[in-house]
Protein backbone atom coordinates (compact mmCIF):
# COMPACT_ATOMS: atom_id res chain seq x y z
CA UNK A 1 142.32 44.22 102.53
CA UNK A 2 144.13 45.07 99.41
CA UNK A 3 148.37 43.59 99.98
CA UNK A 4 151.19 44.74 97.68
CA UNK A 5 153.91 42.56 98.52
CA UNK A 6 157.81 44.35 97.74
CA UNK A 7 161.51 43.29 97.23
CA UNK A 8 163.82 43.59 100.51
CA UNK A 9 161.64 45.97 102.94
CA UNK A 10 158.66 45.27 101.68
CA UNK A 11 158.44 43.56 98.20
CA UNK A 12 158.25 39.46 98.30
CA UNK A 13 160.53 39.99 94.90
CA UNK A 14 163.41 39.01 94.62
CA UNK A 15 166.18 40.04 91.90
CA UNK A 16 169.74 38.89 91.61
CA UNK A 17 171.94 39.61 88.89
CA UNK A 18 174.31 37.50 87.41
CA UNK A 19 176.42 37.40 84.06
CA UNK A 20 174.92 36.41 81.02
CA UNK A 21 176.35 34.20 77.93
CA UNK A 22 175.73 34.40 74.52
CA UNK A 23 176.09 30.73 73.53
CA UNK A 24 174.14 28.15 71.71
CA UNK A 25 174.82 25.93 74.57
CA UNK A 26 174.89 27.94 78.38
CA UNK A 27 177.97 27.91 79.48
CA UNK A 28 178.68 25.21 82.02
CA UNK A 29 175.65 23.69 81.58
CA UNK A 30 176.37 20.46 79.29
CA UNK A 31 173.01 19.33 79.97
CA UNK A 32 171.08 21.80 78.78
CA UNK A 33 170.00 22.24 75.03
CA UNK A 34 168.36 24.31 73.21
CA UNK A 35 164.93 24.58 73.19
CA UNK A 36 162.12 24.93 70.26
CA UNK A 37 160.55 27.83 68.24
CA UNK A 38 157.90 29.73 69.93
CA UNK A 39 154.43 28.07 68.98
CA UNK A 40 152.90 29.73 66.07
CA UNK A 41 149.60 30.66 67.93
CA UNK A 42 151.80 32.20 70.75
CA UNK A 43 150.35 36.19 71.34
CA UNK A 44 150.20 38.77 73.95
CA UNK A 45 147.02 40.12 75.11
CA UNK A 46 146.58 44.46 75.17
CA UNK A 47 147.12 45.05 78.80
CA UNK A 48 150.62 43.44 78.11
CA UNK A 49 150.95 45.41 74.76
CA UNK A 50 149.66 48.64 76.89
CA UNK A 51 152.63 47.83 79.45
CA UNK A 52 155.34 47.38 76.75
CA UNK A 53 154.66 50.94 75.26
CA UNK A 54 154.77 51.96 78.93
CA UNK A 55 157.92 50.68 79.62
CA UNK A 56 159.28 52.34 76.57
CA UNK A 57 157.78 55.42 76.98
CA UNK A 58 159.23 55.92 80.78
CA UNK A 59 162.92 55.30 79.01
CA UNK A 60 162.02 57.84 76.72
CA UNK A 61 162.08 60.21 78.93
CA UNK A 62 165.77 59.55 80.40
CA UNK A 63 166.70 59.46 76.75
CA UNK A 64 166.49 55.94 76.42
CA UNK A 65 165.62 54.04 73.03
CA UNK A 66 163.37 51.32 72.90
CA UNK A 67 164.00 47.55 74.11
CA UNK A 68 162.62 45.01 70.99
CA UNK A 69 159.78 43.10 72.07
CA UNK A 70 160.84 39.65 72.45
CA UNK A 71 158.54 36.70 71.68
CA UNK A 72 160.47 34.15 72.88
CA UNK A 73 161.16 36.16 76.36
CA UNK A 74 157.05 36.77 76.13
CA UNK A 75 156.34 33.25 75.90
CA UNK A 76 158.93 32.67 78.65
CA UNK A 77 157.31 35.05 81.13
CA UNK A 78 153.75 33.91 80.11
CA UNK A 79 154.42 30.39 80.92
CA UNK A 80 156.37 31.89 84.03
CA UNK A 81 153.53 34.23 85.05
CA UNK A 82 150.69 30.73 85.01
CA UNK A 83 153.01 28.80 86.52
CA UNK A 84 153.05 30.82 89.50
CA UNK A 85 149.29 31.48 89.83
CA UNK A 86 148.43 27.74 89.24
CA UNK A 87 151.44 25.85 91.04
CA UNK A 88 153.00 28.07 93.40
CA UNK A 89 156.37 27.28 93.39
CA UNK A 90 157.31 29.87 94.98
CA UNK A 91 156.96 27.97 98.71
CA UNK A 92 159.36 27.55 101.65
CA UNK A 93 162.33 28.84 100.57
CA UNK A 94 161.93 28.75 96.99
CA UNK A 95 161.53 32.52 95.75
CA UNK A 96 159.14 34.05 93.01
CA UNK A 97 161.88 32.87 90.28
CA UNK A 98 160.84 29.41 90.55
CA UNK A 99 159.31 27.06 88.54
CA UNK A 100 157.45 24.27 89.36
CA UNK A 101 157.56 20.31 87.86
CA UNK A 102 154.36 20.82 86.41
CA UNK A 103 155.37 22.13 82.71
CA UNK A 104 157.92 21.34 80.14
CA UNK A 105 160.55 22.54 81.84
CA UNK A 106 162.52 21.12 84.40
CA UNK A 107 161.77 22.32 87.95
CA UNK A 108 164.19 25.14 89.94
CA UNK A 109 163.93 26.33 93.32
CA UNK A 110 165.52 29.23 93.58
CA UNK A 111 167.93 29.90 95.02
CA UNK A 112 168.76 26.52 96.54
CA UNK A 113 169.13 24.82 92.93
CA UNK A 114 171.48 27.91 92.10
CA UNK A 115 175.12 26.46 91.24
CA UNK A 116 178.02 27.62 88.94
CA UNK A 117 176.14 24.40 86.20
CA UNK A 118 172.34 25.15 87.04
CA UNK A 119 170.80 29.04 86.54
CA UNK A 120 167.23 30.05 86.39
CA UNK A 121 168.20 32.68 83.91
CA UNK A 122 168.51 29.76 81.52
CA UNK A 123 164.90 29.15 81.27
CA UNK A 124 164.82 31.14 77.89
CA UNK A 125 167.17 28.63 76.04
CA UNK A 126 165.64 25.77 77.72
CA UNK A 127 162.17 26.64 76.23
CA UNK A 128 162.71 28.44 73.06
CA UNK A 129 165.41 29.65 70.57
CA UNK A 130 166.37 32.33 72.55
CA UNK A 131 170.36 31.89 72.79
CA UNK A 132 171.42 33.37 75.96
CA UNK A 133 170.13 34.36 79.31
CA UNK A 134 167.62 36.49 80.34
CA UNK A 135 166.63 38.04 83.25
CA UNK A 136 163.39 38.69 85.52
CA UNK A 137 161.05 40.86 87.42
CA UNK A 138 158.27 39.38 88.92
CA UNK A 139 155.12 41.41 90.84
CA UNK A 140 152.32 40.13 92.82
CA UNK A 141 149.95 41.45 94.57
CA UNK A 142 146.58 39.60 96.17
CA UNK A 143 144.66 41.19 93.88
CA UNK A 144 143.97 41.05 89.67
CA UNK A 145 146.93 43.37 88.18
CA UNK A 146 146.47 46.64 86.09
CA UNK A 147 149.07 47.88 84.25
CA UNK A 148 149.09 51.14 85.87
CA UNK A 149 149.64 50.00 89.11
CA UNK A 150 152.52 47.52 87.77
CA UNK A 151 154.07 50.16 86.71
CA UNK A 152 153.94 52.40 89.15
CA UNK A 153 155.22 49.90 91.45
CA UNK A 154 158.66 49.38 88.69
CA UNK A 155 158.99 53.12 88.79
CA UNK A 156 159.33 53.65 92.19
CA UNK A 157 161.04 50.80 93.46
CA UNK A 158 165.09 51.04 92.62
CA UNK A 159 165.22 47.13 91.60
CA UNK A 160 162.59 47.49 89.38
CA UNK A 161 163.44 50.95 87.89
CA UNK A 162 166.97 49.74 87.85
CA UNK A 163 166.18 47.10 85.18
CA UNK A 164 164.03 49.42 83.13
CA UNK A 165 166.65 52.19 82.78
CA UNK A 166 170.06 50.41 82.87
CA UNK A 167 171.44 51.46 85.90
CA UNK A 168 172.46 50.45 88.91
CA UNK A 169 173.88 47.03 88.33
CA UNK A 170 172.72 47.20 84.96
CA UNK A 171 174.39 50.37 83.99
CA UNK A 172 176.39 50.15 80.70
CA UNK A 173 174.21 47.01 79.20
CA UNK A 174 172.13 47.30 75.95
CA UNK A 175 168.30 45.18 76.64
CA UNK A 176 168.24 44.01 73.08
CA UNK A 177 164.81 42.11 74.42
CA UNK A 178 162.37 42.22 76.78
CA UNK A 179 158.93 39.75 77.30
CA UNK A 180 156.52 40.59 79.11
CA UNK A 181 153.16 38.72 80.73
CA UNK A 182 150.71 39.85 82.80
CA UNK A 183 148.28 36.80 84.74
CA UNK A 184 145.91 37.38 87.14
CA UNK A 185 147.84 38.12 90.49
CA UNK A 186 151.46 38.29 88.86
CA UNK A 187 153.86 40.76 85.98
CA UNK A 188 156.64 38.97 84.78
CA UNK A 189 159.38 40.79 82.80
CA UNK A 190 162.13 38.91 81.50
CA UNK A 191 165.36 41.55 79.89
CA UNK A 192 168.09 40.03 77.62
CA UNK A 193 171.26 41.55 76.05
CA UNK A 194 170.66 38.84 72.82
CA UNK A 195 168.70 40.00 70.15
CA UNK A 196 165.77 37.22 69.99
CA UNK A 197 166.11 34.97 66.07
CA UNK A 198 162.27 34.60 66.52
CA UNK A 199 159.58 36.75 64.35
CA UNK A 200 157.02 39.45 65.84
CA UNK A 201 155.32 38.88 68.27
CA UNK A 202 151.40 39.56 67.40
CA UNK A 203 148.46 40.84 69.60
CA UNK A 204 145.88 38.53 69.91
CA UNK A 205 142.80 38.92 67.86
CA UNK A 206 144.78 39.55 64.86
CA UNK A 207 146.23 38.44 62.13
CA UNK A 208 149.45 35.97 62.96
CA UNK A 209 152.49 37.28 60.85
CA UNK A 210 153.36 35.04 58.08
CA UNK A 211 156.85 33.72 58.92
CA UNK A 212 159.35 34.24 56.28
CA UNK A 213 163.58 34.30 56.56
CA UNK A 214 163.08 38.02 56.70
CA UNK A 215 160.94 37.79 60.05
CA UNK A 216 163.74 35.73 61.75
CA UNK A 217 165.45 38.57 62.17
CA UNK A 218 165.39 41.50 64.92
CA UNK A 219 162.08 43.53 64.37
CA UNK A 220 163.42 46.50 65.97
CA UNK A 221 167.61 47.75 65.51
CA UNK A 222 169.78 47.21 68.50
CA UNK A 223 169.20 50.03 70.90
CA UNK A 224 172.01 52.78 71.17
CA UNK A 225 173.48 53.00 74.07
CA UNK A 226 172.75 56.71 75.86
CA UNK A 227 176.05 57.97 75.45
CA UNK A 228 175.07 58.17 71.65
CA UNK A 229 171.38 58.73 71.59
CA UNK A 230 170.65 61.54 69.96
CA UNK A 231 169.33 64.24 71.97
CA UNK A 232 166.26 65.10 70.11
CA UNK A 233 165.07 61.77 71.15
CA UNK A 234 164.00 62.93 74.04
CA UNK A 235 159.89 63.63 73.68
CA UNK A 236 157.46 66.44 75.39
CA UNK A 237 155.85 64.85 78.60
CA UNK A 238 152.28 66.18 79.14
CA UNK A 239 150.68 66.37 82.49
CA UNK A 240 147.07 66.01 83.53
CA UNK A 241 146.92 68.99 86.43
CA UNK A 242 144.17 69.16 88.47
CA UNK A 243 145.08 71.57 91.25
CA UNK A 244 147.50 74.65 91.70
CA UNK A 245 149.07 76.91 94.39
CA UNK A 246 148.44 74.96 96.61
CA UNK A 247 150.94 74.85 100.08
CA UNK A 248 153.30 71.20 99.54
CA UNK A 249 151.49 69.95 102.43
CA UNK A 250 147.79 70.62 100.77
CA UNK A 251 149.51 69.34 97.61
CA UNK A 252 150.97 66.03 99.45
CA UNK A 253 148.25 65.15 100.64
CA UNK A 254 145.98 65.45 97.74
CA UNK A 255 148.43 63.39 96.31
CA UNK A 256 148.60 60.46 98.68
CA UNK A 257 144.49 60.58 98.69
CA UNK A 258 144.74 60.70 94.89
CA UNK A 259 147.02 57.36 94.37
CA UNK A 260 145.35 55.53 97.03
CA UNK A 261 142.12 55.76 94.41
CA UNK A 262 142.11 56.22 90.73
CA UNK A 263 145.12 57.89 89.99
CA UNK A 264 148.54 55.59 91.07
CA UNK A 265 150.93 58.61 88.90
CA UNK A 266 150.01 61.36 90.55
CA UNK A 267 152.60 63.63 91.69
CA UNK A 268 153.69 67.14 92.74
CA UNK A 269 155.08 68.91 89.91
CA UNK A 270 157.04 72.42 90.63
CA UNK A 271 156.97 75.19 87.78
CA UNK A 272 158.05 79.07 88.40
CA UNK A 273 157.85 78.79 92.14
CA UNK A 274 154.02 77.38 91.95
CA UNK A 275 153.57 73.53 92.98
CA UNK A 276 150.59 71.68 90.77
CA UNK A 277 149.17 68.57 91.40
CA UNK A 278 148.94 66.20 88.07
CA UNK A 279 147.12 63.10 88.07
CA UNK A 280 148.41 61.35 84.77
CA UNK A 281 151.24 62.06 82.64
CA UNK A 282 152.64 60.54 79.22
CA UNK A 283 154.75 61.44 76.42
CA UNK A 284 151.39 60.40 74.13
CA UNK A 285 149.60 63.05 74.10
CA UNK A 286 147.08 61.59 72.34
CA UNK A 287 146.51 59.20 75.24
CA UNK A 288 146.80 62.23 77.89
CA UNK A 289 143.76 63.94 76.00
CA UNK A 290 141.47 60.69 76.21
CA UNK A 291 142.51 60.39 80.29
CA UNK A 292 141.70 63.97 80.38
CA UNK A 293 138.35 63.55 79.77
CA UNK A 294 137.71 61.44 82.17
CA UNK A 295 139.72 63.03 85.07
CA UNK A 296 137.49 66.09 83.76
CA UNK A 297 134.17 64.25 85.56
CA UNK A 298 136.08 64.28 88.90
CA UNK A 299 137.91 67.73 88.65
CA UNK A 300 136.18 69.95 86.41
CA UNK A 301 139.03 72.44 86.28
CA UNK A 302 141.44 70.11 84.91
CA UNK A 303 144.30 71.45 81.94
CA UNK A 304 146.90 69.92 80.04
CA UNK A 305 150.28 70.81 81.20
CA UNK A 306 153.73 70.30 78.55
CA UNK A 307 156.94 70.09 79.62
């Protein structure tokens, strides 16, 4: 039997926010120094690339720019994300943010080792160049992850979304970086207000990018707060519908059947009084026209819907 596990109700995650610092050395944390470059070979795979634009496509539509993909806060979460899966730190009452003494880093229960001198969120500048702290997501579920259902899980769920949007808690900071790893049973996405000094992060199976003083710095420009985003930023979102005029309990229904299967986005959309049912949506439309065609061998009758 298939187990999501969810923050305070019903998620197993858990997410606490504290301040972050900017220096070379953490803040009241003497003992901690900074740790090394990135290894060269270090890549994310395309289901984590996938996820990325994902994430950045769902701020898009609240008029959001971009977060800079991180390498360092990549490798951070991919270390993270195996650490989990092949250690389990995360026992008694040690949380999904810790880390186990099986690595080169130093172990952390949290959030019993939590003190004013001793922060998870520190695990960036203890393993790579990243200078200040960062901080994490984490999803499991007992089965291998897809990065739809990841991300329909951070959508709906107000921690999650909270961190993806900048609000809640997180309302009036800038994510100058985000990593993110995906590893068998567990998504971990690490968000920092630093820009990260490392280069690009590449995909693996291609090229590595040559490193040069030029790739030291910030791929991608600081993104704009949303106060000053301009608002043609904001993109067309096209829908995948697959039913309409229906009643809202018909179209509920179809719904719940519908994410329960192959379709975790699908929703009830409303338009001039008449409710639809879409099954996918994306600003891409390019990648809405290649889902089409397959939602096509299941409902024939299928159209592309902008908005």
């Amino acid at each position: 039997m298939k187990s999501i596990h969810f923050g305070v109700l019903f998620f197993t995650t858990f997410l606490l926010i504290l301040a972050s610092s900017g220096n070379c050395q953490v803040s009241g944390q003497p003992g901690i120094k900074q740790g090394s470059a990135v290894p060269v070979s270090f890549c994310i795979n395309a289901n984590e690339m996938d996820l990325y634009r994902m994430i950045n496509e769902y701020r898009q539509t609240y008029n959001l720019a971009p977060i800079p993909l991180s390498k360092s806060l990549s490798y951070v979460a991919a270390l993270h994300a195996k650490d989990l899966y092949f250690n389990h730190p995360d026992q008694g009452s040690c949380n999904f943010h810790s880390w186990s003494g099986k690595g080169i880093w130093t172990s952390f229960c949290y959030p019993r080792d939590e003190s004013k001198k001793n922060s998870v969120w520190d695990k960036p500048h203890e393993l790579t160049k990243y200078p200040s702290k960062a901080y994490e997501i984490v999803y499991w579920e007992n089965n291998p992850l897809v990065k739809d259902t990841i991300m329909m899980v951070w959508k709906m769920e107000g921690y999650f979304s909270n961190f993806l949007l900048n609000t809640g808690k997180w309302q009036g900071k800038t994510w100058n970086a985000i990593g993110i790893a995906v590893y068998e049973n567990y998504a971990c996405a690490w968000f920092g207000e630093a820009a990260d000094p490392e280069g690009d992060v590449f995909m693996c199976g291609s090229k590595p990018p040559k490193h040069t003083t030029d790739s030291l710095k910030p791929a991608i420009k600081p993104v704009v707060p949303l106060s000053k985003a301009p608002a043609d930023s904001i993109s067309a979102i096209y829908y995948i519908i697959v039913k309409t005029n229906l009643s809202a309990d018909a179209a509920n229904k179809l719904v719940n059947t519908m994410k329960t299967g192959e379709y975790p986005l699908a929703r009830v959309l409303e338009k001039d009084g008449k409710l639809r049912v879409s099954a996918f949506e994306s600003p891409d439309k390019a990648v809405v026209m290649t889902k089409l065609k397959e939602v096509k061998k299941v409902y024939k009758d299928a159209w592309l819907l902008k908005r």
